[in-house]
C-alpha atoms as a PDB file:
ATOM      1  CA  UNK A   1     -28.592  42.508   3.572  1.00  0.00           C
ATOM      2  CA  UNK A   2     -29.363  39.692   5.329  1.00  0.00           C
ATOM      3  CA  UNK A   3     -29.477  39.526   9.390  1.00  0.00           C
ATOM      4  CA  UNK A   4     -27.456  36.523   9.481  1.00  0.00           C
ATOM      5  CA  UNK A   5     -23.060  37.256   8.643  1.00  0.00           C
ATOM      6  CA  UNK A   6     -21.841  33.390   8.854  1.00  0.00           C
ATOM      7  CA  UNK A   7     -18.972  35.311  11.102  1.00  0.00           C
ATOM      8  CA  UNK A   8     -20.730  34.060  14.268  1.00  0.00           C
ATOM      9  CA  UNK A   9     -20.376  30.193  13.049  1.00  0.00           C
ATOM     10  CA  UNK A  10     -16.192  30.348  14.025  1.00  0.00           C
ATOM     11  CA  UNK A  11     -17.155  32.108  17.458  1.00  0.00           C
ATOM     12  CA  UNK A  12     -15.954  35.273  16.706  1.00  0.00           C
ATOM     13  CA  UNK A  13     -17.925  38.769  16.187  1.00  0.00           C
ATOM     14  CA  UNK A  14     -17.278  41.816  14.894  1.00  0.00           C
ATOM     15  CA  UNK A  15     -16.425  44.619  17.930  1.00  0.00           C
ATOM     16  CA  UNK A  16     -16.207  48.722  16.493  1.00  0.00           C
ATOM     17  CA  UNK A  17     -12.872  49.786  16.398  1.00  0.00           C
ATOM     18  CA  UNK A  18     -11.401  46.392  16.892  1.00  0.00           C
ATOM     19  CA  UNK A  19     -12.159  43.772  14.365  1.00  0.00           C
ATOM     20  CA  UNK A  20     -13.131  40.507  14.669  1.00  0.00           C
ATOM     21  CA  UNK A  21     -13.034  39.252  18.586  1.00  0.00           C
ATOM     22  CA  UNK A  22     -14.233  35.925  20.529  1.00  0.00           C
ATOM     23  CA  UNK A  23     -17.738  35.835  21.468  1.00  0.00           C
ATOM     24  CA  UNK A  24     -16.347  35.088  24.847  1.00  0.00           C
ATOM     25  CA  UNK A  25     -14.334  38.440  24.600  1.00  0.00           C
ATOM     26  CA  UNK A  26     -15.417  40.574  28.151  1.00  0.00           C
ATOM     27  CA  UNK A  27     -16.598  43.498  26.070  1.00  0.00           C
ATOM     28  CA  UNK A  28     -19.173  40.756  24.145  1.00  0.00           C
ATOM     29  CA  UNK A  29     -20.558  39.788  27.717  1.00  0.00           C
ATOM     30  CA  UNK A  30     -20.642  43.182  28.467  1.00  0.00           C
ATOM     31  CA  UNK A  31     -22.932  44.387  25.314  1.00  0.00           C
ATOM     32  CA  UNK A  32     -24.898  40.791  26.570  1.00  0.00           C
ATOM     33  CA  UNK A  33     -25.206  41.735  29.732  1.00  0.00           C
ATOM     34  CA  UNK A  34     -26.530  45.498  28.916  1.00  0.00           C
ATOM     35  CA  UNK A  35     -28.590  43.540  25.829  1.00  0.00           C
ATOM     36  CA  UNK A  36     -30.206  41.218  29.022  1.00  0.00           C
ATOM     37  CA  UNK A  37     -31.204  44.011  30.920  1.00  0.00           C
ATOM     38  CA  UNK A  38     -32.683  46.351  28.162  1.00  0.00           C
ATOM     39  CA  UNK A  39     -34.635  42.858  27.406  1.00  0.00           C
ATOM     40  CA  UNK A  40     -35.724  42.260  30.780  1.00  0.00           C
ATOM     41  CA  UNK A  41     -36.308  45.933  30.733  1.00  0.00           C
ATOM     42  CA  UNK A  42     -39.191  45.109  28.123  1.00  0.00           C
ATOM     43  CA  UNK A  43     -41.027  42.109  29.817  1.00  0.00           C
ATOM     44  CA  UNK A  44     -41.010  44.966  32.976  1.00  0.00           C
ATOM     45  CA  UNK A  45     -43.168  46.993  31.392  1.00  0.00           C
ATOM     46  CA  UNK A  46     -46.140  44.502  31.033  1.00  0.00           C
ATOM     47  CA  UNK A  47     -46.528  44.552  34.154  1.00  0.00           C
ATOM     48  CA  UNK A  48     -46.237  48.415  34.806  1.00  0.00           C
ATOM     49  CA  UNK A  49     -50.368  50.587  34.867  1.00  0.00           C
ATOM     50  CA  UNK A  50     -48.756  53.747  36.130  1.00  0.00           C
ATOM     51  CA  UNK A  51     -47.489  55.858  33.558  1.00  0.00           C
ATOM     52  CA  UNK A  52     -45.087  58.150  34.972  1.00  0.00           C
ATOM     53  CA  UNK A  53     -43.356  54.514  36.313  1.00  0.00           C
ATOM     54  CA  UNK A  54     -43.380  53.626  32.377  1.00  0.00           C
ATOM     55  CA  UNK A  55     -42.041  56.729  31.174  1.00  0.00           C
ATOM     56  CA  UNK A  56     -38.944  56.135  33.659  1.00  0.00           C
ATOM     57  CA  UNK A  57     -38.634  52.716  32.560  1.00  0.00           C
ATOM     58  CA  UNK A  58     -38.727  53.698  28.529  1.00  0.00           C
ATOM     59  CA  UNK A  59     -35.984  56.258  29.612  1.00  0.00           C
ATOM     60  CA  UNK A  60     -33.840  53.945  31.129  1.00  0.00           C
ATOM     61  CA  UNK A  61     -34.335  51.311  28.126  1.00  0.00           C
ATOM     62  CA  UNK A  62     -33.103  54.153  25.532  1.00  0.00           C
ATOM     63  CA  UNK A  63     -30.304  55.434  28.130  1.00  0.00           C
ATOM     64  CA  UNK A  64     -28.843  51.611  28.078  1.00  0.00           C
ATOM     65  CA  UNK A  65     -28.553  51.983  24.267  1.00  0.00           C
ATOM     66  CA  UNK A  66     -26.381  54.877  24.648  1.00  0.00           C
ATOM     67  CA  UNK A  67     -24.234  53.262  27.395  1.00  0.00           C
ATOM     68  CA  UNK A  68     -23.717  50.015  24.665  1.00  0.00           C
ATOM     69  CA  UNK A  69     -22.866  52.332  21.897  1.00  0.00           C
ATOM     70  CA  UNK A  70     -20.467  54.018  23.745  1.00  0.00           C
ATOM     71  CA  UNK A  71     -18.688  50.505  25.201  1.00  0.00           C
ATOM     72  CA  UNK A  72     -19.112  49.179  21.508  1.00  0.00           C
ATOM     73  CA  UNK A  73     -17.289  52.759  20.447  1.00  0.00           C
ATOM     74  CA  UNK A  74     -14.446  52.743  23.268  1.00  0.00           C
ATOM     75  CA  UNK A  75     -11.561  52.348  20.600  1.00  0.00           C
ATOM     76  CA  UNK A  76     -13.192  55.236  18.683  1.00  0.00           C
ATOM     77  CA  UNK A  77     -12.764  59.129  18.844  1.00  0.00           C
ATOM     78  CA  UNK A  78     -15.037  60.875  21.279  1.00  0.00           C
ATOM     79  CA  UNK A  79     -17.291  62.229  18.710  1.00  0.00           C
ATOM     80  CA  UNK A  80     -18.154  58.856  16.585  1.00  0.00           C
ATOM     81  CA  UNK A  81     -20.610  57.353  19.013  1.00  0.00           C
ATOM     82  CA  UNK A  82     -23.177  58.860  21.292  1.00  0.00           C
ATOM     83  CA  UNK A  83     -21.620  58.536  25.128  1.00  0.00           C
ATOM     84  CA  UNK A  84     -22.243  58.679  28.161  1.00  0.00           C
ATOM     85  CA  UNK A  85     -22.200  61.929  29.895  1.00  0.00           C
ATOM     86  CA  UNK A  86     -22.192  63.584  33.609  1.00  0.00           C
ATOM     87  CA  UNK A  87     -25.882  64.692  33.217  1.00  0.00           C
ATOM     88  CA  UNK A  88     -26.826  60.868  32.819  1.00  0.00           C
ATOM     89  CA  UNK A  89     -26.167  60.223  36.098  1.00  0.00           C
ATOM     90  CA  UNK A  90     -27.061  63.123  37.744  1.00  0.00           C
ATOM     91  CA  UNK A  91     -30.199  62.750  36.266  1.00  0.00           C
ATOM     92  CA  UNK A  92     -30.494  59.452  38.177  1.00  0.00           C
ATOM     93  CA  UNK A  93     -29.171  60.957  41.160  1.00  0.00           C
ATOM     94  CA  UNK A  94     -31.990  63.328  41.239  1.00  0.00           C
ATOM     95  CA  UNK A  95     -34.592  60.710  40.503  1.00  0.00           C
ATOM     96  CA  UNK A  96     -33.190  58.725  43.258  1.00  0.00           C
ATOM     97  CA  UNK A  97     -33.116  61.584  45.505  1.00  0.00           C
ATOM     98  CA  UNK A  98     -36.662  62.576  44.995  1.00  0.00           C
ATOM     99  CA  UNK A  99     -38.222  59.032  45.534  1.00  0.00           C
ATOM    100  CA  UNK A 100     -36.052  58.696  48.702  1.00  0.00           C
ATOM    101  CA  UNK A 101     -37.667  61.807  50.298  1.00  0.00           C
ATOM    102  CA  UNK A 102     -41.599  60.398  49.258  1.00  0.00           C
ATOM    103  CA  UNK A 103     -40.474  56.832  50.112  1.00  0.00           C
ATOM    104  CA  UNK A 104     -37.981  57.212  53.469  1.00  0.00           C
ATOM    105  CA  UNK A 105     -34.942  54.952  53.384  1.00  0.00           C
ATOM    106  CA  UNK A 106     -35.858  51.528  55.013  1.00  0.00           C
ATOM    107  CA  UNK A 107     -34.188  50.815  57.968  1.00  0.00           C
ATOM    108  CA  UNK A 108     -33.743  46.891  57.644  1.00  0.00           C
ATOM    109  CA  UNK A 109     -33.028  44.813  54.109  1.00  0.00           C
ATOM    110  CA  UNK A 110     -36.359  44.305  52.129  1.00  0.00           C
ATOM    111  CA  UNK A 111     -37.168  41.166  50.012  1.00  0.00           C
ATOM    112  CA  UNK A 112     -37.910  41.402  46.431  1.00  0.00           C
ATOM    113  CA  UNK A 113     -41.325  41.059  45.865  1.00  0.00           C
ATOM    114  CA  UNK A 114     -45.082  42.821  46.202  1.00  0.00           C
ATOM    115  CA  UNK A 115     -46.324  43.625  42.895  1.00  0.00           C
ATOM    116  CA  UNK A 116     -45.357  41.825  39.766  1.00  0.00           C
ATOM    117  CA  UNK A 117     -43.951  45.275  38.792  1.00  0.00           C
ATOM    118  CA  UNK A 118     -41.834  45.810  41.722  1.00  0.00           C
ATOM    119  CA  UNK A 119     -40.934  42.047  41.212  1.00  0.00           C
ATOM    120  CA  UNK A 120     -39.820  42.623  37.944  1.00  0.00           C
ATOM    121  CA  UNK A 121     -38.339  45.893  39.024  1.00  0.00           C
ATOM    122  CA  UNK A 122     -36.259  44.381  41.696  1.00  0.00           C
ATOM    123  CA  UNK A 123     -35.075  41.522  38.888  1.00  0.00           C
ATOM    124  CA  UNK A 124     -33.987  44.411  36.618  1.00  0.00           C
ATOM    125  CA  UNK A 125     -31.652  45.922  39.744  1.00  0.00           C
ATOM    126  CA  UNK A 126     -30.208  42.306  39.712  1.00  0.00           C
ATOM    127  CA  UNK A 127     -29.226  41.947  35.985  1.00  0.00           C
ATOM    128  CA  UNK A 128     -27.853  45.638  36.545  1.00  0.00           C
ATOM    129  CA  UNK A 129     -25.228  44.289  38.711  1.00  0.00           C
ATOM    130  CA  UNK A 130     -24.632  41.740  36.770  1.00  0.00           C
ATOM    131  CA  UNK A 131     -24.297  43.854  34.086  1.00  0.00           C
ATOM    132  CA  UNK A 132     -21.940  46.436  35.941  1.00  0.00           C
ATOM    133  CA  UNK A 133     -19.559  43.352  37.207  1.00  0.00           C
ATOM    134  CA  UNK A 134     -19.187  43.271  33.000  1.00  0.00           C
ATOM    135  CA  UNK A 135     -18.813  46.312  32.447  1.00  0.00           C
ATOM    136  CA  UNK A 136     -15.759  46.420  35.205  1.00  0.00           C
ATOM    137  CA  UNK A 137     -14.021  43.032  33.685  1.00  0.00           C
ATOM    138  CA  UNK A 138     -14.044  44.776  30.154  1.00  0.00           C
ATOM    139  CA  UNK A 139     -12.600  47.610  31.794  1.00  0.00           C
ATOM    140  CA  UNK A 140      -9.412  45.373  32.150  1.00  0.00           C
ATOM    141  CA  UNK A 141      -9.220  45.069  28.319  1.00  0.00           C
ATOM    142  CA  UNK A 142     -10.220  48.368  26.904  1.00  0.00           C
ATOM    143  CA  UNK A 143     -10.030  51.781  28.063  1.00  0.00           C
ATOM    144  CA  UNK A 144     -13.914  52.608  29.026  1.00  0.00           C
ATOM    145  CA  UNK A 145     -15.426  56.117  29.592  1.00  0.00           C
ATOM    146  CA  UNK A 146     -15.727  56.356  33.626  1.00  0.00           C
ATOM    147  CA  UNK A 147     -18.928  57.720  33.256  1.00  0.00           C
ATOM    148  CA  UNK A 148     -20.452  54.614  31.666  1.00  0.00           C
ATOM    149  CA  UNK A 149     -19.432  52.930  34.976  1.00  0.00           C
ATOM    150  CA  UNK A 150     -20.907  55.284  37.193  1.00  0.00           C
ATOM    151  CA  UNK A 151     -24.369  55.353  35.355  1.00  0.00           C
ATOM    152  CA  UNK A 152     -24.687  51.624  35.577  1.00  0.00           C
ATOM    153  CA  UNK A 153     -23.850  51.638  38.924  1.00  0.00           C
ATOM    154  CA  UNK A 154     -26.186  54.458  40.189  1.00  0.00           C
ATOM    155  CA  UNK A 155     -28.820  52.733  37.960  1.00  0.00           C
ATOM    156  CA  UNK A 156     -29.107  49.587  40.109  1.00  0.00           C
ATOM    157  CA  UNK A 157     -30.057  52.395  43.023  1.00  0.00           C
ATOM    158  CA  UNK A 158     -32.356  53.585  40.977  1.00  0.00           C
ATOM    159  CA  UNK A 159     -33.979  50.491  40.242  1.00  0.00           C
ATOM    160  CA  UNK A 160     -34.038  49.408  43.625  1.00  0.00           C
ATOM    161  CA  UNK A 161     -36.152  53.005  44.413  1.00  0.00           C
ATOM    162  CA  UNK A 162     -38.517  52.181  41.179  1.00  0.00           C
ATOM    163  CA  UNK A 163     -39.534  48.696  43.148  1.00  0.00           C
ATOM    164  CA  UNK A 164     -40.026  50.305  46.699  1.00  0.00           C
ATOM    165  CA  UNK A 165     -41.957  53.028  45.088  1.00  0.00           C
ATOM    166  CA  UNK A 166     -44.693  50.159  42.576  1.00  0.00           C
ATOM    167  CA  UNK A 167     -45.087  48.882  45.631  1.00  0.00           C
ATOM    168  CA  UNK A 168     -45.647  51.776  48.112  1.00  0.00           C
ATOM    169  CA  UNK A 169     -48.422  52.979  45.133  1.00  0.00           C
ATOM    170  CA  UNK A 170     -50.657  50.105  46.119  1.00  0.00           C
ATOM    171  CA  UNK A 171     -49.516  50.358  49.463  1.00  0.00           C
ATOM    172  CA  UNK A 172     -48.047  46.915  49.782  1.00  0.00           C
ATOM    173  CA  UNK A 173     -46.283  46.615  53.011  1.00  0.00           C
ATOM    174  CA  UNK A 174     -42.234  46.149  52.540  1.00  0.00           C
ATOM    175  CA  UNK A 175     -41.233  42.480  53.581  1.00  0.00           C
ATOM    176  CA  UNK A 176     -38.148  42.118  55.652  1.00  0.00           C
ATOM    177  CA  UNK A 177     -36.323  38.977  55.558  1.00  0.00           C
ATOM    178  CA  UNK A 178     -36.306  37.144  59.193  1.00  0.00           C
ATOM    179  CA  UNK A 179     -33.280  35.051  59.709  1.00  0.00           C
ATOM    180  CA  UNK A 180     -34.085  31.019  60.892  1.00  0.00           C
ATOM    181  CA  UNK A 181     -32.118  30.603  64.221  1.00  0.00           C
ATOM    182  CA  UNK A 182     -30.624  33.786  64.917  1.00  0.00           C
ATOM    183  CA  UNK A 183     -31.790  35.201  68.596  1.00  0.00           C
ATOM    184  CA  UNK A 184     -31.781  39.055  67.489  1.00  0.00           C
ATOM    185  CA  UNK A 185     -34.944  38.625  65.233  1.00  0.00           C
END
């Protein structure tokens, strides 16, 4: 088998359950957009010395797997694919939870930025969103599992926590952004 199918070349792909679709089909950008992350995902973790912050970056990275097998496995029966479940997201809540008690919730917007792990981090809660604003428009053409939704959601939060918290490590002050011409700052 060769990693090349020639079905690309017309613009089309093949999509579980559904046959042959455009390449500009929303469920495509959606598996793109998941693929992206996962990817940037990877380059975050040359950047990353503490292990406990790689271990919940690895985590994530296998968890987004499961999320695009279960989009790519929408038109199938429950029990075909792995999916996304409950306990995915409460395990994020709980992660969140926990670094909000050691790290306080900030009482002004912080810019992205510190360490090129929180950096990276805070690029990673970016493509996230991106990746959820997919996730919704496929939603519109196939019927997705709600929990899929709610994970990628909760996992920009949880992103967003992983950044404050590779940059609290090496205590680097959070930066808040001041606003040019505005009398309140």
């Amino acid at each position: 088998m060769k990693i090349y199918t020639k079905i690309g070349d017309q613009g089309q792909t093949q999509f579980f359950g559904c046959g042959l679709v455009s390449k500009d089909d929303p469920r495509i950008e959606a598996l793109g957009a998941l693929d992206e992350l996962n990817s940037v995902l990877g380059v975050t973790l040359t950047f990353i010395q503490d292990e406990p912050l790689i271990q919940a970056v690895k985590q994530i990275q296998n968890d987004l797997f499961q999320v695009g097998a279960d989009l790519a496995g929408s038109a199938l029966g429950k029990d075909q694919l792995p999916r996304v479940k409950e306990e995915h997201i409460s395990a994020l809540e709980k992660n969140i939870d926990e670094l909000e008690a050691l790290l306080g919730m900030p009482q002004k917007f912080i810019l992205p930025g510190g360490t090129p792990a929180s950096s990276f981090l805070h690029l990673t809660r970016t493509v996230a969103r991106r990746a959820e604003r997919s996730l919704v428009r496929a939603s519109k053409t196939i019927n997705l599992n709600p929990e899929m939704l709610k994970y990628i959601n909760r996992l920009s939060d949880y992103l967003y926590v992983l950044a404050r918290k590779a940059n609290k490590e090496v205590e680097i002050k959070e930066q808040h952004p001041l606003y040019n011409f505005f009398e309140g700052n």
